[in-house]
PDB file of N, CA and C in Angstrom:
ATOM      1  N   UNK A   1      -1.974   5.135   9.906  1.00  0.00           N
ATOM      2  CA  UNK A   1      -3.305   4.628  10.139  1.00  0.00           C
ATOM      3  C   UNK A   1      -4.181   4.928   8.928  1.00  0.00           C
ATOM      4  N   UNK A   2      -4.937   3.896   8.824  1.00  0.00           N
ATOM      5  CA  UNK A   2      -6.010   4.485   7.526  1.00  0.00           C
ATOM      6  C   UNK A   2      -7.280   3.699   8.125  1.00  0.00           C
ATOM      7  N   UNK A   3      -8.105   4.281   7.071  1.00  0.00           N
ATOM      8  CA  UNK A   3      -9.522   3.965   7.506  1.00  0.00           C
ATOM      9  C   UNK A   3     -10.684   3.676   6.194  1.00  0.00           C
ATOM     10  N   UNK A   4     -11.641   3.133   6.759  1.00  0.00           N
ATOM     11  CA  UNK A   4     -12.043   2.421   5.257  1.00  0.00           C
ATOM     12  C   UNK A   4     -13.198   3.794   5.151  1.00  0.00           C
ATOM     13  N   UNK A   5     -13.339   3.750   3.765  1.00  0.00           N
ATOM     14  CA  UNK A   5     -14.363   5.112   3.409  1.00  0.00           C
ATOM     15  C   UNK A   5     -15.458   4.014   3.114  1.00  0.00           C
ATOM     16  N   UNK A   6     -14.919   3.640   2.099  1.00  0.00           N
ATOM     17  CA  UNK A   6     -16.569   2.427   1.023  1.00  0.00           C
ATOM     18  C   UNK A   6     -16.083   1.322   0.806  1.00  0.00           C
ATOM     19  N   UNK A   7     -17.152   0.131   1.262  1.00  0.00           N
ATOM     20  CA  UNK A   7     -16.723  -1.208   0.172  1.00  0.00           C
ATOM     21  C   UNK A   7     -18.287  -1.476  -0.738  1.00  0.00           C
ATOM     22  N   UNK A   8     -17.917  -1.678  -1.571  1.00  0.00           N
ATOM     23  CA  UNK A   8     -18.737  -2.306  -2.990  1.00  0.00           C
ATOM     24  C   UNK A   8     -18.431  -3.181  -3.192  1.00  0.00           C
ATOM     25  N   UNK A   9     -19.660  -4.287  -2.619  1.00  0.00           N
ATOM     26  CA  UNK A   9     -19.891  -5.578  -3.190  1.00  0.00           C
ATOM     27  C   UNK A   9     -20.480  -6.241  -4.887  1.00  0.00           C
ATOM     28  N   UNK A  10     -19.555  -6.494  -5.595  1.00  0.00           N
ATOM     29  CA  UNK A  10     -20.516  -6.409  -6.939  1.00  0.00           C
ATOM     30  C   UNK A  10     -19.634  -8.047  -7.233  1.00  0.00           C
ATOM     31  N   UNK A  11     -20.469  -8.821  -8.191  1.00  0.00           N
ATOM     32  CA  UNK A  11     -19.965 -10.130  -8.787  1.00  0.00           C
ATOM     33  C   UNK A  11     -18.647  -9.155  -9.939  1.00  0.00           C
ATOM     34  N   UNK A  12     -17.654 -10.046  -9.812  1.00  0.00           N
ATOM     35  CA  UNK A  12     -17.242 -11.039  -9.027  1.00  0.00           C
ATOM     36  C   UNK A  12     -16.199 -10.252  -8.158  1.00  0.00           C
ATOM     37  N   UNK A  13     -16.356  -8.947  -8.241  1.00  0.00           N
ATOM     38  CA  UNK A  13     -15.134  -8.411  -6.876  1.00  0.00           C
ATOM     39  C   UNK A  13     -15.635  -7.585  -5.899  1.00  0.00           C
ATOM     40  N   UNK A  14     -14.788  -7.268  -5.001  1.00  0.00           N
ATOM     41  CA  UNK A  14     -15.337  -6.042  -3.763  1.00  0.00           C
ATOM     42  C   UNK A  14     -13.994  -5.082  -4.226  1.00  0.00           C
ATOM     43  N   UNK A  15     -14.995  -4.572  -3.791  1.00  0.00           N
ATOM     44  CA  UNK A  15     -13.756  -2.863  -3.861  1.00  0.00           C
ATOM     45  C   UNK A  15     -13.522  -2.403  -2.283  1.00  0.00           C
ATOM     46  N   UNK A  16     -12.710  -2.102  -2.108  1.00  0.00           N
ATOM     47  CA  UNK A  16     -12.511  -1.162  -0.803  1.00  0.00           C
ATOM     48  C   UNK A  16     -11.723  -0.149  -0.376  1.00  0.00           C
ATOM     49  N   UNK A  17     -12.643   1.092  -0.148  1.00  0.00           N
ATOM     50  CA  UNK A  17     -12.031   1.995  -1.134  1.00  0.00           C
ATOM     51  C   UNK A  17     -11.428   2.856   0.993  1.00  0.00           C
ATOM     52  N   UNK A  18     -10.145   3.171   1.035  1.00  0.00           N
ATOM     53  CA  UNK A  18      -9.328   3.462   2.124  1.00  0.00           C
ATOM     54  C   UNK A  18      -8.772   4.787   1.842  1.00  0.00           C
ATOM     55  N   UNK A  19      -8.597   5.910   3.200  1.00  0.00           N
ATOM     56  CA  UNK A  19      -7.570   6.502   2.970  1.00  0.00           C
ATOM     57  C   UNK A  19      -6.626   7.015   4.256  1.00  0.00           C
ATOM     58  N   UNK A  20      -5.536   7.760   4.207  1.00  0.00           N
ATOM     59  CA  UNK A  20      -4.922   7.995   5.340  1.00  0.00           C
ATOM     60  C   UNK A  20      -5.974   8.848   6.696  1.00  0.00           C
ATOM     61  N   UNK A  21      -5.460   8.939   7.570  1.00  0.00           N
ATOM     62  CA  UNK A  21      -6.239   9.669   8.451  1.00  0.00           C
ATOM     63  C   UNK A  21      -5.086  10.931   9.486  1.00  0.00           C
ATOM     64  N   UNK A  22      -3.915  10.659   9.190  1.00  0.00           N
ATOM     65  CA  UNK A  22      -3.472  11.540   9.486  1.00  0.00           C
ATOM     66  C   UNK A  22      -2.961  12.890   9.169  1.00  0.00           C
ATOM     67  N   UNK A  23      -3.431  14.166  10.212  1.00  0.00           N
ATOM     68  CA  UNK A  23      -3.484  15.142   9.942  1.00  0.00           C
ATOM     69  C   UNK A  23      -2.244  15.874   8.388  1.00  0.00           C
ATOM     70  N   UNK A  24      -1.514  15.081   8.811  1.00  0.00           N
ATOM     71  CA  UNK A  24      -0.156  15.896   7.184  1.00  0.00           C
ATOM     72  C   UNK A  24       0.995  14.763   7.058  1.00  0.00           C
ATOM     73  N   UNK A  25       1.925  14.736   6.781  1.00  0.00           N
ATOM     74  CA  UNK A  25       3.562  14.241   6.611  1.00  0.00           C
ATOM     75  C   UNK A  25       4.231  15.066   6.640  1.00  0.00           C
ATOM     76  N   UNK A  26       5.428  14.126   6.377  1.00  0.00           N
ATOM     77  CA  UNK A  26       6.958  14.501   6.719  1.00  0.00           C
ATOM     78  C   UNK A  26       7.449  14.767   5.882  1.00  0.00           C
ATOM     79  N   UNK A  27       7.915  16.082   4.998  1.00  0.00           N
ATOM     80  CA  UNK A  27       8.623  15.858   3.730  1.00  0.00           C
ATOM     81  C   UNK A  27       9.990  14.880   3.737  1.00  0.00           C
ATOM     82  N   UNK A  28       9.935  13.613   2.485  1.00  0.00           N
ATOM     83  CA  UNK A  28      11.039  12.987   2.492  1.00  0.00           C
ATOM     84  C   UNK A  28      12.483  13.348   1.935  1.00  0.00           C
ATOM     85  N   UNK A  29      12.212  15.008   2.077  1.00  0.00           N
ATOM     86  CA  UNK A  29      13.478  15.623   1.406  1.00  0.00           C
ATOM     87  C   UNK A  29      14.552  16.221   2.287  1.00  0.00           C
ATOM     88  N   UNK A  30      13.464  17.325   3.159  1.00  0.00           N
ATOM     89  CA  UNK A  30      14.008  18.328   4.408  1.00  0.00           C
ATOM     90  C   UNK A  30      13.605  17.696   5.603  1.00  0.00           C
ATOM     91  N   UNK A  31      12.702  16.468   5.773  1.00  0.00           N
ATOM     92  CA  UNK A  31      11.961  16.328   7.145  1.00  0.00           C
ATOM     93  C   UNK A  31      10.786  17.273   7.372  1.00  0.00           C
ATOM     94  N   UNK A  32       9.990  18.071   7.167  1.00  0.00           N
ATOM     95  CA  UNK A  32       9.726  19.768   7.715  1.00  0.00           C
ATOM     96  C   UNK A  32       8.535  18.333   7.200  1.00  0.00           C
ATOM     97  N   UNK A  33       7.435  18.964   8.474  1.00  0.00           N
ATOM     98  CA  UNK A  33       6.047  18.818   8.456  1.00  0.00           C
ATOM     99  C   UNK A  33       5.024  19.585   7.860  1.00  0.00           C
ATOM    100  N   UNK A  34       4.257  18.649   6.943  1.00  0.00           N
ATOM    101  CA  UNK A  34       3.550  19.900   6.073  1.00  0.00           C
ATOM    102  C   UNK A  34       2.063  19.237   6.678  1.00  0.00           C
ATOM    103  N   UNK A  35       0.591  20.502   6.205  1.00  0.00           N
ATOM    104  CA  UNK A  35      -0.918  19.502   6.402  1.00  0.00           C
ATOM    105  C   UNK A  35      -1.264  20.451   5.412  1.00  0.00           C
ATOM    106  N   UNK A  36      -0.311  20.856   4.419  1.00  0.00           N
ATOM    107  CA  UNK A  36      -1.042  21.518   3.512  1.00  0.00           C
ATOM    108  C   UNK A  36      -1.183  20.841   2.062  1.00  0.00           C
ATOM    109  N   UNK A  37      -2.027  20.536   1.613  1.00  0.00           N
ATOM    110  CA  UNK A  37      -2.342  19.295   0.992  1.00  0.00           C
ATOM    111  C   UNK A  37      -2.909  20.147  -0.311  1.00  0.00           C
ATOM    112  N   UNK A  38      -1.911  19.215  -1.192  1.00  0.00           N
ATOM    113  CA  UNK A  38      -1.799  20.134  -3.179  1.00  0.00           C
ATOM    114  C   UNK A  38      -2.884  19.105  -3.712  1.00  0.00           C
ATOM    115  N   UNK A  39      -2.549  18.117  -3.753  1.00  0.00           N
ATOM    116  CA  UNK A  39      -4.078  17.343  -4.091  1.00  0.00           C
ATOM    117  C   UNK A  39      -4.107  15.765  -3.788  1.00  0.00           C
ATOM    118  N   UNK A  40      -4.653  14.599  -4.271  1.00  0.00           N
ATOM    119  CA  UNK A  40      -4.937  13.417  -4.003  1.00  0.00           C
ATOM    120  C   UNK A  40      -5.715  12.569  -5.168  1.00  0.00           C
ATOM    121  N   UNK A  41      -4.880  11.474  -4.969  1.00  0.00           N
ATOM    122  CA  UNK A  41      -5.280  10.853  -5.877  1.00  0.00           C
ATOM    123  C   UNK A  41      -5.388   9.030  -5.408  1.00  0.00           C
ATOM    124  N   UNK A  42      -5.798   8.351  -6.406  1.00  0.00           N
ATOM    125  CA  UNK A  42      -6.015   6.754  -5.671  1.00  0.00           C
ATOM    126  C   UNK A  42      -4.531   6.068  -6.521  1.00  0.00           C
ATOM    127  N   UNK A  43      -4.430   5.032  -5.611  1.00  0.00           N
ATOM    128  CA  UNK A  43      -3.698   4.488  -5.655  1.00  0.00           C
ATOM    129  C   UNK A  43      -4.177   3.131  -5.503  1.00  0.00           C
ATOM    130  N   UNK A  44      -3.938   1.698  -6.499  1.00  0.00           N
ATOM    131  CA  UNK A  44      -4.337   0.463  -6.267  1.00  0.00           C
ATOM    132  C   UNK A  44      -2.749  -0.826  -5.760  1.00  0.00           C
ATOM    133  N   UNK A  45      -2.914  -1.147  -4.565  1.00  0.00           N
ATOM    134  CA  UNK A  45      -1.970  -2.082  -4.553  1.00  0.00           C
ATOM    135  C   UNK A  45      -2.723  -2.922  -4.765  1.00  0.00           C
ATOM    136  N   UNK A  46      -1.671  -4.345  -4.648  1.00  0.00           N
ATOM    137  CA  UNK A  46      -1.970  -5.559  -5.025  1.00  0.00           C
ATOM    138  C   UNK A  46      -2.832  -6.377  -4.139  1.00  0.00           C
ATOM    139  N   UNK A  47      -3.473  -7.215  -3.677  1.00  0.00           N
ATOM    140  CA  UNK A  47      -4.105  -7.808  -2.782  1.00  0.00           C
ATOM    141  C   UNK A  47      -4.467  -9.213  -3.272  1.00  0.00           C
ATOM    142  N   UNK A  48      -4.234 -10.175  -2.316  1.00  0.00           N
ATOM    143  CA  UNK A  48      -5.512 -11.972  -2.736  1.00  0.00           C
ATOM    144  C   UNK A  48      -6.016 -11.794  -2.626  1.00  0.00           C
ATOM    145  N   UNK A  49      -7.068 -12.641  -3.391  1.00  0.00           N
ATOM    146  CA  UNK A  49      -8.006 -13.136  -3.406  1.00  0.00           C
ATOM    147  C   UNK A  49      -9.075 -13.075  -1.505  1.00  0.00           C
ATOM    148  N   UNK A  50     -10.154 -13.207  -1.270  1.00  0.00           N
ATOM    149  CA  UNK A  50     -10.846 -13.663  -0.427  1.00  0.00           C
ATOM    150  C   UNK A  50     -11.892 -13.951  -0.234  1.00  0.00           C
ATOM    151  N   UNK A  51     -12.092 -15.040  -0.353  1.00  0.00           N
ATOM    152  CA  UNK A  51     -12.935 -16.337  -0.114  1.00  0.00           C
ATOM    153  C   UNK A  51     -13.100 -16.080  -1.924  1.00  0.00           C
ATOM    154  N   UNK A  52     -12.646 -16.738  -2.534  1.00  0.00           N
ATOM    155  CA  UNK A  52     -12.697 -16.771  -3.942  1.00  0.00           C
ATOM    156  C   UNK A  52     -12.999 -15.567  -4.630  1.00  0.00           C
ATOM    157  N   UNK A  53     -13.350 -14.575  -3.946  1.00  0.00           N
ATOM    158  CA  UNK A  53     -13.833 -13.615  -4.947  1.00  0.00           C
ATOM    159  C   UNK A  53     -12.519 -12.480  -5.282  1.00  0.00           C
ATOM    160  N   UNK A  54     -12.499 -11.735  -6.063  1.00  0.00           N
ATOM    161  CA  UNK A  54     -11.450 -11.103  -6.360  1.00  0.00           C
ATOM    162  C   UNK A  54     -11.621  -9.516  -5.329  1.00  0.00           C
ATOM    163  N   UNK A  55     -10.607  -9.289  -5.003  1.00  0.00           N
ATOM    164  CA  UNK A  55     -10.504  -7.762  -3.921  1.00  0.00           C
ATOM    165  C   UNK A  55      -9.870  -6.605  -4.158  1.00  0.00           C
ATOM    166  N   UNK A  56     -10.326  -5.261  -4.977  1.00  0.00           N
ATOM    167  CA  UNK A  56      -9.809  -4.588  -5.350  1.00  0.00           C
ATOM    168  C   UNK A  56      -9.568  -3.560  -4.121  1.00  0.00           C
ATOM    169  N   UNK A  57      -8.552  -2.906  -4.035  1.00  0.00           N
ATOM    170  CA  UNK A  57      -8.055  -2.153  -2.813  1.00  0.00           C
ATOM    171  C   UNK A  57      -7.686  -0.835  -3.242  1.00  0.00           C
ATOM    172  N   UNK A  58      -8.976   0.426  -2.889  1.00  0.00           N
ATOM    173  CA  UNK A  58      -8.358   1.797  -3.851  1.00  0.00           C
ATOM    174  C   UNK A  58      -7.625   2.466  -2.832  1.00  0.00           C
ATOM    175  N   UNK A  59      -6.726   2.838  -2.380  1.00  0.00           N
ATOM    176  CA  UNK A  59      -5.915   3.708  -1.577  1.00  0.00           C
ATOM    177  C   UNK A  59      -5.786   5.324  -2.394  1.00  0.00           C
ATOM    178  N   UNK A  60      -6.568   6.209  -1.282  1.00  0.00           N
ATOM    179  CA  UNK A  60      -6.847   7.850  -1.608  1.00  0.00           C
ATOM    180  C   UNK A  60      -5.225   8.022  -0.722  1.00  0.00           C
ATOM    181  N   UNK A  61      -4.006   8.512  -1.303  1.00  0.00           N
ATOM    182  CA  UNK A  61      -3.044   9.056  -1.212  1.00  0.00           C
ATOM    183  C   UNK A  61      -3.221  10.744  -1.474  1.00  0.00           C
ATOM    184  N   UNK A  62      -2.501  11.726  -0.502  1.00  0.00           N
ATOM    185  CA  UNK A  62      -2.440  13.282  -0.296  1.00  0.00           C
ATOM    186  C   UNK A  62      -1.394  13.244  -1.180  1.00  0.00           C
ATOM    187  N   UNK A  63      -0.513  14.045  -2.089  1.00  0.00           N
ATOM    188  CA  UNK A  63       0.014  15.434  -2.334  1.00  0.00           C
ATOM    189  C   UNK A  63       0.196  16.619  -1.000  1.00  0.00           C
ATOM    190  N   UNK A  64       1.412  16.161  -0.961  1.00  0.00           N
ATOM    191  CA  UNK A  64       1.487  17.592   0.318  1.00  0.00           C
ATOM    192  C   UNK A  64       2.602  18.817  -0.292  1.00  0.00           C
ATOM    193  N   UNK A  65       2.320  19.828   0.014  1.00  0.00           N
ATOM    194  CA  UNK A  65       3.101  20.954  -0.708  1.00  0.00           C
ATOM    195  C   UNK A  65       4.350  21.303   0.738  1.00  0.00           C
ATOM    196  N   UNK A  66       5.632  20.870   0.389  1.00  0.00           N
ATOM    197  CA  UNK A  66       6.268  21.378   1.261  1.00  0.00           C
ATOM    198  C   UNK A  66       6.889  22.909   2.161  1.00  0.00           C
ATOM    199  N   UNK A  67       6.876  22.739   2.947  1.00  0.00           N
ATOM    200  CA  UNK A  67       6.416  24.483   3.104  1.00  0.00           C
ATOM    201  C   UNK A  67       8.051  24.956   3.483  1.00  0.00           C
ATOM    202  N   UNK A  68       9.058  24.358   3.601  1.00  0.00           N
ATOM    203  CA  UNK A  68      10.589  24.923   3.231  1.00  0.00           C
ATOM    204  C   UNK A  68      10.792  25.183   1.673  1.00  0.00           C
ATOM    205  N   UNK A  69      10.783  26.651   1.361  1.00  0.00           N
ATOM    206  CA  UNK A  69      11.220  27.041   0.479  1.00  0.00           C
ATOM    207  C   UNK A  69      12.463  26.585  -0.345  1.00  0.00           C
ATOM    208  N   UNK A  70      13.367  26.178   0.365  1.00  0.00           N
ATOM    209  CA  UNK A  70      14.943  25.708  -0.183  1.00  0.00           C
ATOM    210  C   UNK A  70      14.749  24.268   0.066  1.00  0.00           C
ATOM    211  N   UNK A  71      13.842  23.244   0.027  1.00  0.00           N
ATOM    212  CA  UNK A  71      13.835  22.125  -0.297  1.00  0.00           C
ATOM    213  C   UNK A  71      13.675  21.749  -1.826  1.00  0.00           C
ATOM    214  N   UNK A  72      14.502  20.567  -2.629  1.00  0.00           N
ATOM    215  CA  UNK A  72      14.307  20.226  -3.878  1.00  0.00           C
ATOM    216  C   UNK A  72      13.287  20.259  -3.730  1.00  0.00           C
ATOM    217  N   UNK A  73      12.341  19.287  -3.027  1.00  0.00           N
ATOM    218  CA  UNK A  73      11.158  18.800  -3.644  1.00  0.00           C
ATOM    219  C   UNK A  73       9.990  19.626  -2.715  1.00  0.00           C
ATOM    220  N   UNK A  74       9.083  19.952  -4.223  1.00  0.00           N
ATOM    221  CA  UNK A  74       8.021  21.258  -3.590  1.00  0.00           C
ATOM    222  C   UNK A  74       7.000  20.549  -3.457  1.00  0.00           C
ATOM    223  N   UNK A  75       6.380  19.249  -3.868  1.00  0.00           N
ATOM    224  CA  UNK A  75       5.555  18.479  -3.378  1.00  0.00           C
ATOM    225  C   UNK A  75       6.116  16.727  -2.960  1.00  0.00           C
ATOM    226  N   UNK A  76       4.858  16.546  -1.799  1.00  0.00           N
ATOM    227  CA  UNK A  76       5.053  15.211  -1.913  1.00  0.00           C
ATOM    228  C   UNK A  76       4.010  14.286  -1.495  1.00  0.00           C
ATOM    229  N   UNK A  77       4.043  12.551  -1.586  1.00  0.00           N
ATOM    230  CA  UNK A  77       3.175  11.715  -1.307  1.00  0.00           C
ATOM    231  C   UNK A  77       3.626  11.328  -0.155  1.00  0.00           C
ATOM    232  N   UNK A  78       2.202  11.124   0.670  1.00  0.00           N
ATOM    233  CA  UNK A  78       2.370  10.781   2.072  1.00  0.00           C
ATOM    234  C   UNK A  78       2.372   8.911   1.813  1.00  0.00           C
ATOM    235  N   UNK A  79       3.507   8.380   2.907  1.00  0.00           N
ATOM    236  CA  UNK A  79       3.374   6.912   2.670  1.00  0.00           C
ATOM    237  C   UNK A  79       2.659   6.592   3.490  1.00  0.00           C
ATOM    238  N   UNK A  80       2.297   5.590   3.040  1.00  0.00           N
ATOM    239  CA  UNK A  80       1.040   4.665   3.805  1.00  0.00           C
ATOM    240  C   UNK A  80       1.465   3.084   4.069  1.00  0.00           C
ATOM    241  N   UNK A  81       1.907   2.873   5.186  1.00  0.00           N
ATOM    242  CA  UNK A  81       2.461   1.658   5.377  1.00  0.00           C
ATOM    243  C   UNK A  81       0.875   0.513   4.941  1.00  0.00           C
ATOM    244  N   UNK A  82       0.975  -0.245   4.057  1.00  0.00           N
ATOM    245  CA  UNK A  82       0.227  -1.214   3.699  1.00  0.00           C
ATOM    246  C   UNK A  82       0.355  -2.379   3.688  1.00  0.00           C
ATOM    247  N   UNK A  83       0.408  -3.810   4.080  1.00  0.00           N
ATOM    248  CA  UNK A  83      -1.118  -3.769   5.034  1.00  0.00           C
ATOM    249  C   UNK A  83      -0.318  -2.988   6.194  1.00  0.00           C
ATOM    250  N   UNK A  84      -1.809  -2.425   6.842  1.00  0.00           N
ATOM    251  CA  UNK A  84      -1.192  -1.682   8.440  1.00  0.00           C
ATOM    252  C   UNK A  84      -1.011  -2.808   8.950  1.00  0.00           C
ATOM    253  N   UNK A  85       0.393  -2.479   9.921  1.00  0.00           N
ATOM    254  CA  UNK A  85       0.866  -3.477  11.038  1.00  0.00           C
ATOM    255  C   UNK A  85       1.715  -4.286  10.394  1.00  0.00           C
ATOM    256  N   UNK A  86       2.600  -4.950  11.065  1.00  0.00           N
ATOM    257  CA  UNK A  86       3.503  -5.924  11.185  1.00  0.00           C
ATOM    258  C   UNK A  86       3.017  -6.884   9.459  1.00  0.00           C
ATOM    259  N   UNK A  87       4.229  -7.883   9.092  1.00  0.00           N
ATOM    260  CA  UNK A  87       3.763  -8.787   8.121  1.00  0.00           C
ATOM    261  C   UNK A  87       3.864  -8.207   6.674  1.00  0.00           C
ATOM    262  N   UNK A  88       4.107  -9.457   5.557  1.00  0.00           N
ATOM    263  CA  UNK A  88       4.255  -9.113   4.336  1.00  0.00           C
ATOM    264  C   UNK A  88       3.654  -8.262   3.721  1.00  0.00           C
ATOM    265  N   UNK A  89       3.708  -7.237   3.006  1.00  0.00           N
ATOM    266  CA  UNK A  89       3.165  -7.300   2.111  1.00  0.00           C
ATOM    267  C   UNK A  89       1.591  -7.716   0.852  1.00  0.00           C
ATOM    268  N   UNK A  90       0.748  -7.135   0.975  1.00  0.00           N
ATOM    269  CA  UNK A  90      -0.500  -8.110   0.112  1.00  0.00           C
ATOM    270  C   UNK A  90       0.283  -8.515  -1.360  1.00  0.00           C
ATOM    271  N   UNK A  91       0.197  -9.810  -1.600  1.00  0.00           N
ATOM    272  CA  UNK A  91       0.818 -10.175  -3.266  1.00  0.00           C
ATOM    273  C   UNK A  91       2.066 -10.584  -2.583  1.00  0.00           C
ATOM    274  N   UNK A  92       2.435 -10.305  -1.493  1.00  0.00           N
ATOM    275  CA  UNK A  92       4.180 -10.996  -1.713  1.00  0.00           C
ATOM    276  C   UNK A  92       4.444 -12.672  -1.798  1.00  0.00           C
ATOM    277  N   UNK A  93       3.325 -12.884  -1.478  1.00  0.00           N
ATOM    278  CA  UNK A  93       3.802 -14.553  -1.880  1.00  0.00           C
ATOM    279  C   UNK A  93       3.329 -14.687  -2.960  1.00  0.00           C
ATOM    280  N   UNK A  94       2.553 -13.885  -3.941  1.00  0.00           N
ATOM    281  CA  UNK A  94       2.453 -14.416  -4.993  1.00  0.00           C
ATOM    282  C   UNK A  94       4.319 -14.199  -5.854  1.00  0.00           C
ATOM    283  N   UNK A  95       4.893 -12.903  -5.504  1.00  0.00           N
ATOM    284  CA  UNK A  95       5.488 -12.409  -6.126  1.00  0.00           C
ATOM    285  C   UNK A  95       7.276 -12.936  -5.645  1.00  0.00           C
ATOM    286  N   UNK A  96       6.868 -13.392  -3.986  1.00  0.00           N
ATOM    287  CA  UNK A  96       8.103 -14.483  -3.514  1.00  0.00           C
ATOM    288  C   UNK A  96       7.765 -15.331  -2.815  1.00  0.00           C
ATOM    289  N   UNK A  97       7.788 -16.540  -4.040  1.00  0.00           N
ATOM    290  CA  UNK A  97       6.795 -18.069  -2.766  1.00  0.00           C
ATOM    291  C   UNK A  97       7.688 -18.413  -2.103  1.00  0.00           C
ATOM    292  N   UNK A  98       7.648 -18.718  -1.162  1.00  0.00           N
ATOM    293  CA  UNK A  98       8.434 -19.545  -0.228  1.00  0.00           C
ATOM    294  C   UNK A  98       9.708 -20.474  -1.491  1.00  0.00           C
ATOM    295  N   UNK A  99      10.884 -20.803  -1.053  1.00  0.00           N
ATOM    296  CA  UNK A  99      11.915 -21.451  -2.153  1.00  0.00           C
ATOM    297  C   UNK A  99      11.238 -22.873  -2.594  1.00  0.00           C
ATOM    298  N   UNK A 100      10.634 -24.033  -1.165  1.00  0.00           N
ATOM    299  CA  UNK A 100      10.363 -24.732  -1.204  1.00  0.00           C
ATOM    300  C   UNK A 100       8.963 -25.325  -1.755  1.00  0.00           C
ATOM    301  N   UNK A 101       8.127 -24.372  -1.999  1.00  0.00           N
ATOM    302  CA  UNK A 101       6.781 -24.072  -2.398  1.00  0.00           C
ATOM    303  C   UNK A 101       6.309 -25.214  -3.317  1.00  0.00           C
ATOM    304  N   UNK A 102       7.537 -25.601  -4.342  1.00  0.00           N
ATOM    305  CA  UNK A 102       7.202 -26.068  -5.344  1.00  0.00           C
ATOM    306  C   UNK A 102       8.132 -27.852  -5.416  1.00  0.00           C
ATOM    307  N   UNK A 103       8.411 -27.491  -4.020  1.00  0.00           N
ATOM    308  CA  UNK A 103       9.408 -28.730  -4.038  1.00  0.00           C
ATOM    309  C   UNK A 103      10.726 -28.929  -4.310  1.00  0.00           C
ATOM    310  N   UNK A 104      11.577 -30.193  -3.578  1.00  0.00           N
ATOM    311  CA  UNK A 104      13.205 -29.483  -3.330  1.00  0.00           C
ATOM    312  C   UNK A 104      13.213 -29.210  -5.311  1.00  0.00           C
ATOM    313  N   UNK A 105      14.634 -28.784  -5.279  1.00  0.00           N
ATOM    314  CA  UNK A 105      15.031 -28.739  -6.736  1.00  0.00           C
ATOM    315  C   UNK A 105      15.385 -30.473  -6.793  1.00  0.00           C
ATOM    316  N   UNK A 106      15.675 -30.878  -8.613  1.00  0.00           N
ATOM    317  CA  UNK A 106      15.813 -32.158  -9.306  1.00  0.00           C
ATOM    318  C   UNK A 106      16.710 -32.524  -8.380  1.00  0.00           C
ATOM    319  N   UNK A 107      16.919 -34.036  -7.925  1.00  0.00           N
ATOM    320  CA  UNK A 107      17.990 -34.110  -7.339  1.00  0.00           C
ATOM    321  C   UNK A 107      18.375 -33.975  -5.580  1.00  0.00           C
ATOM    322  N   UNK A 108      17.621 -33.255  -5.144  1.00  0.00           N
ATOM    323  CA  UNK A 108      17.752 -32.743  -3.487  1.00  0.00           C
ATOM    324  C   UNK A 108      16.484 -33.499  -2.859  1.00  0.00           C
ATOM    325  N   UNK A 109      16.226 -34.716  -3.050  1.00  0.00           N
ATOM    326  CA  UNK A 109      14.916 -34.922  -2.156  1.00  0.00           C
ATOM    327  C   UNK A 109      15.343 -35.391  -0.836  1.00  0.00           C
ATOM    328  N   UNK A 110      16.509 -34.840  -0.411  1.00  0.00           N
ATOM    329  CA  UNK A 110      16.835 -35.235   1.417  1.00  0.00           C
ATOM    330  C   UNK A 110      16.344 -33.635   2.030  1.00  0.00           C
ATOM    331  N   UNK A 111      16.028 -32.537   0.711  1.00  0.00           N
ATOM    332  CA  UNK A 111      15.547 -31.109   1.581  1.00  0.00           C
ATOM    333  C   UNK A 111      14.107 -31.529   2.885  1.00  0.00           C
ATOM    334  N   UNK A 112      13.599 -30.795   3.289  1.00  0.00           N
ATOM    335  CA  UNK A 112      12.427 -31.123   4.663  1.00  0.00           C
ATOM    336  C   UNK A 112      11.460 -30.375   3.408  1.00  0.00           C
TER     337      UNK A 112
END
């Protein structure tokens, strides 16, 4: 789950600035639950456009310090499933259009 902190409306983009809301994670090494948090930093994914204007998306990501001693990894980033809920990806159709997007290939015009 995340939650919006700030949006800034300025020509020609909005910002909207998000971060997690849950109490800690899961280390992705040992499993072991940590809420002890080493530090944080932003993170920008990709996002469209909306309603013509451009949409910058800052995601505040934790640093969590894992608290099993005999795990490799002594810190980690909590994931943040983005967009929340079900569905692509923001940018994935820029980055995988549909095959047909652009029309059959030379040659195939019996495709739908």
């Amino acid at each position: 789950m995340v939650e919006v902190i700030r949006v800034e409306t300025s020509n020609p983009a909005v910002r909207v600035e998000i971060r997690a809301i849950g109490a800690g994670a899961f280390c992705p090494g040992c499993e072991a639950w940590s809420e002890r948090v080493h530090s944080s930093y932003l993170r920008f994914p990709a996002d469209l456009p909306s309603v013509g204007r451009r949409v910058v998306l800052a995601l505040r990501v934790r640093r969590f310090t894992c608290p099993d001693g005999s795990c490799p990894r002594r810190t980690f980033v909590e994931q943040v499933q983005w967009p929340p809920g079900p569905g692509p990806a923001p940018g994935a159709r820029r980055r995988h259009p549909h095959p047909l997007a652009r029309g059959p290939p030379a040659g195939r015009g019996d495709l739908p």
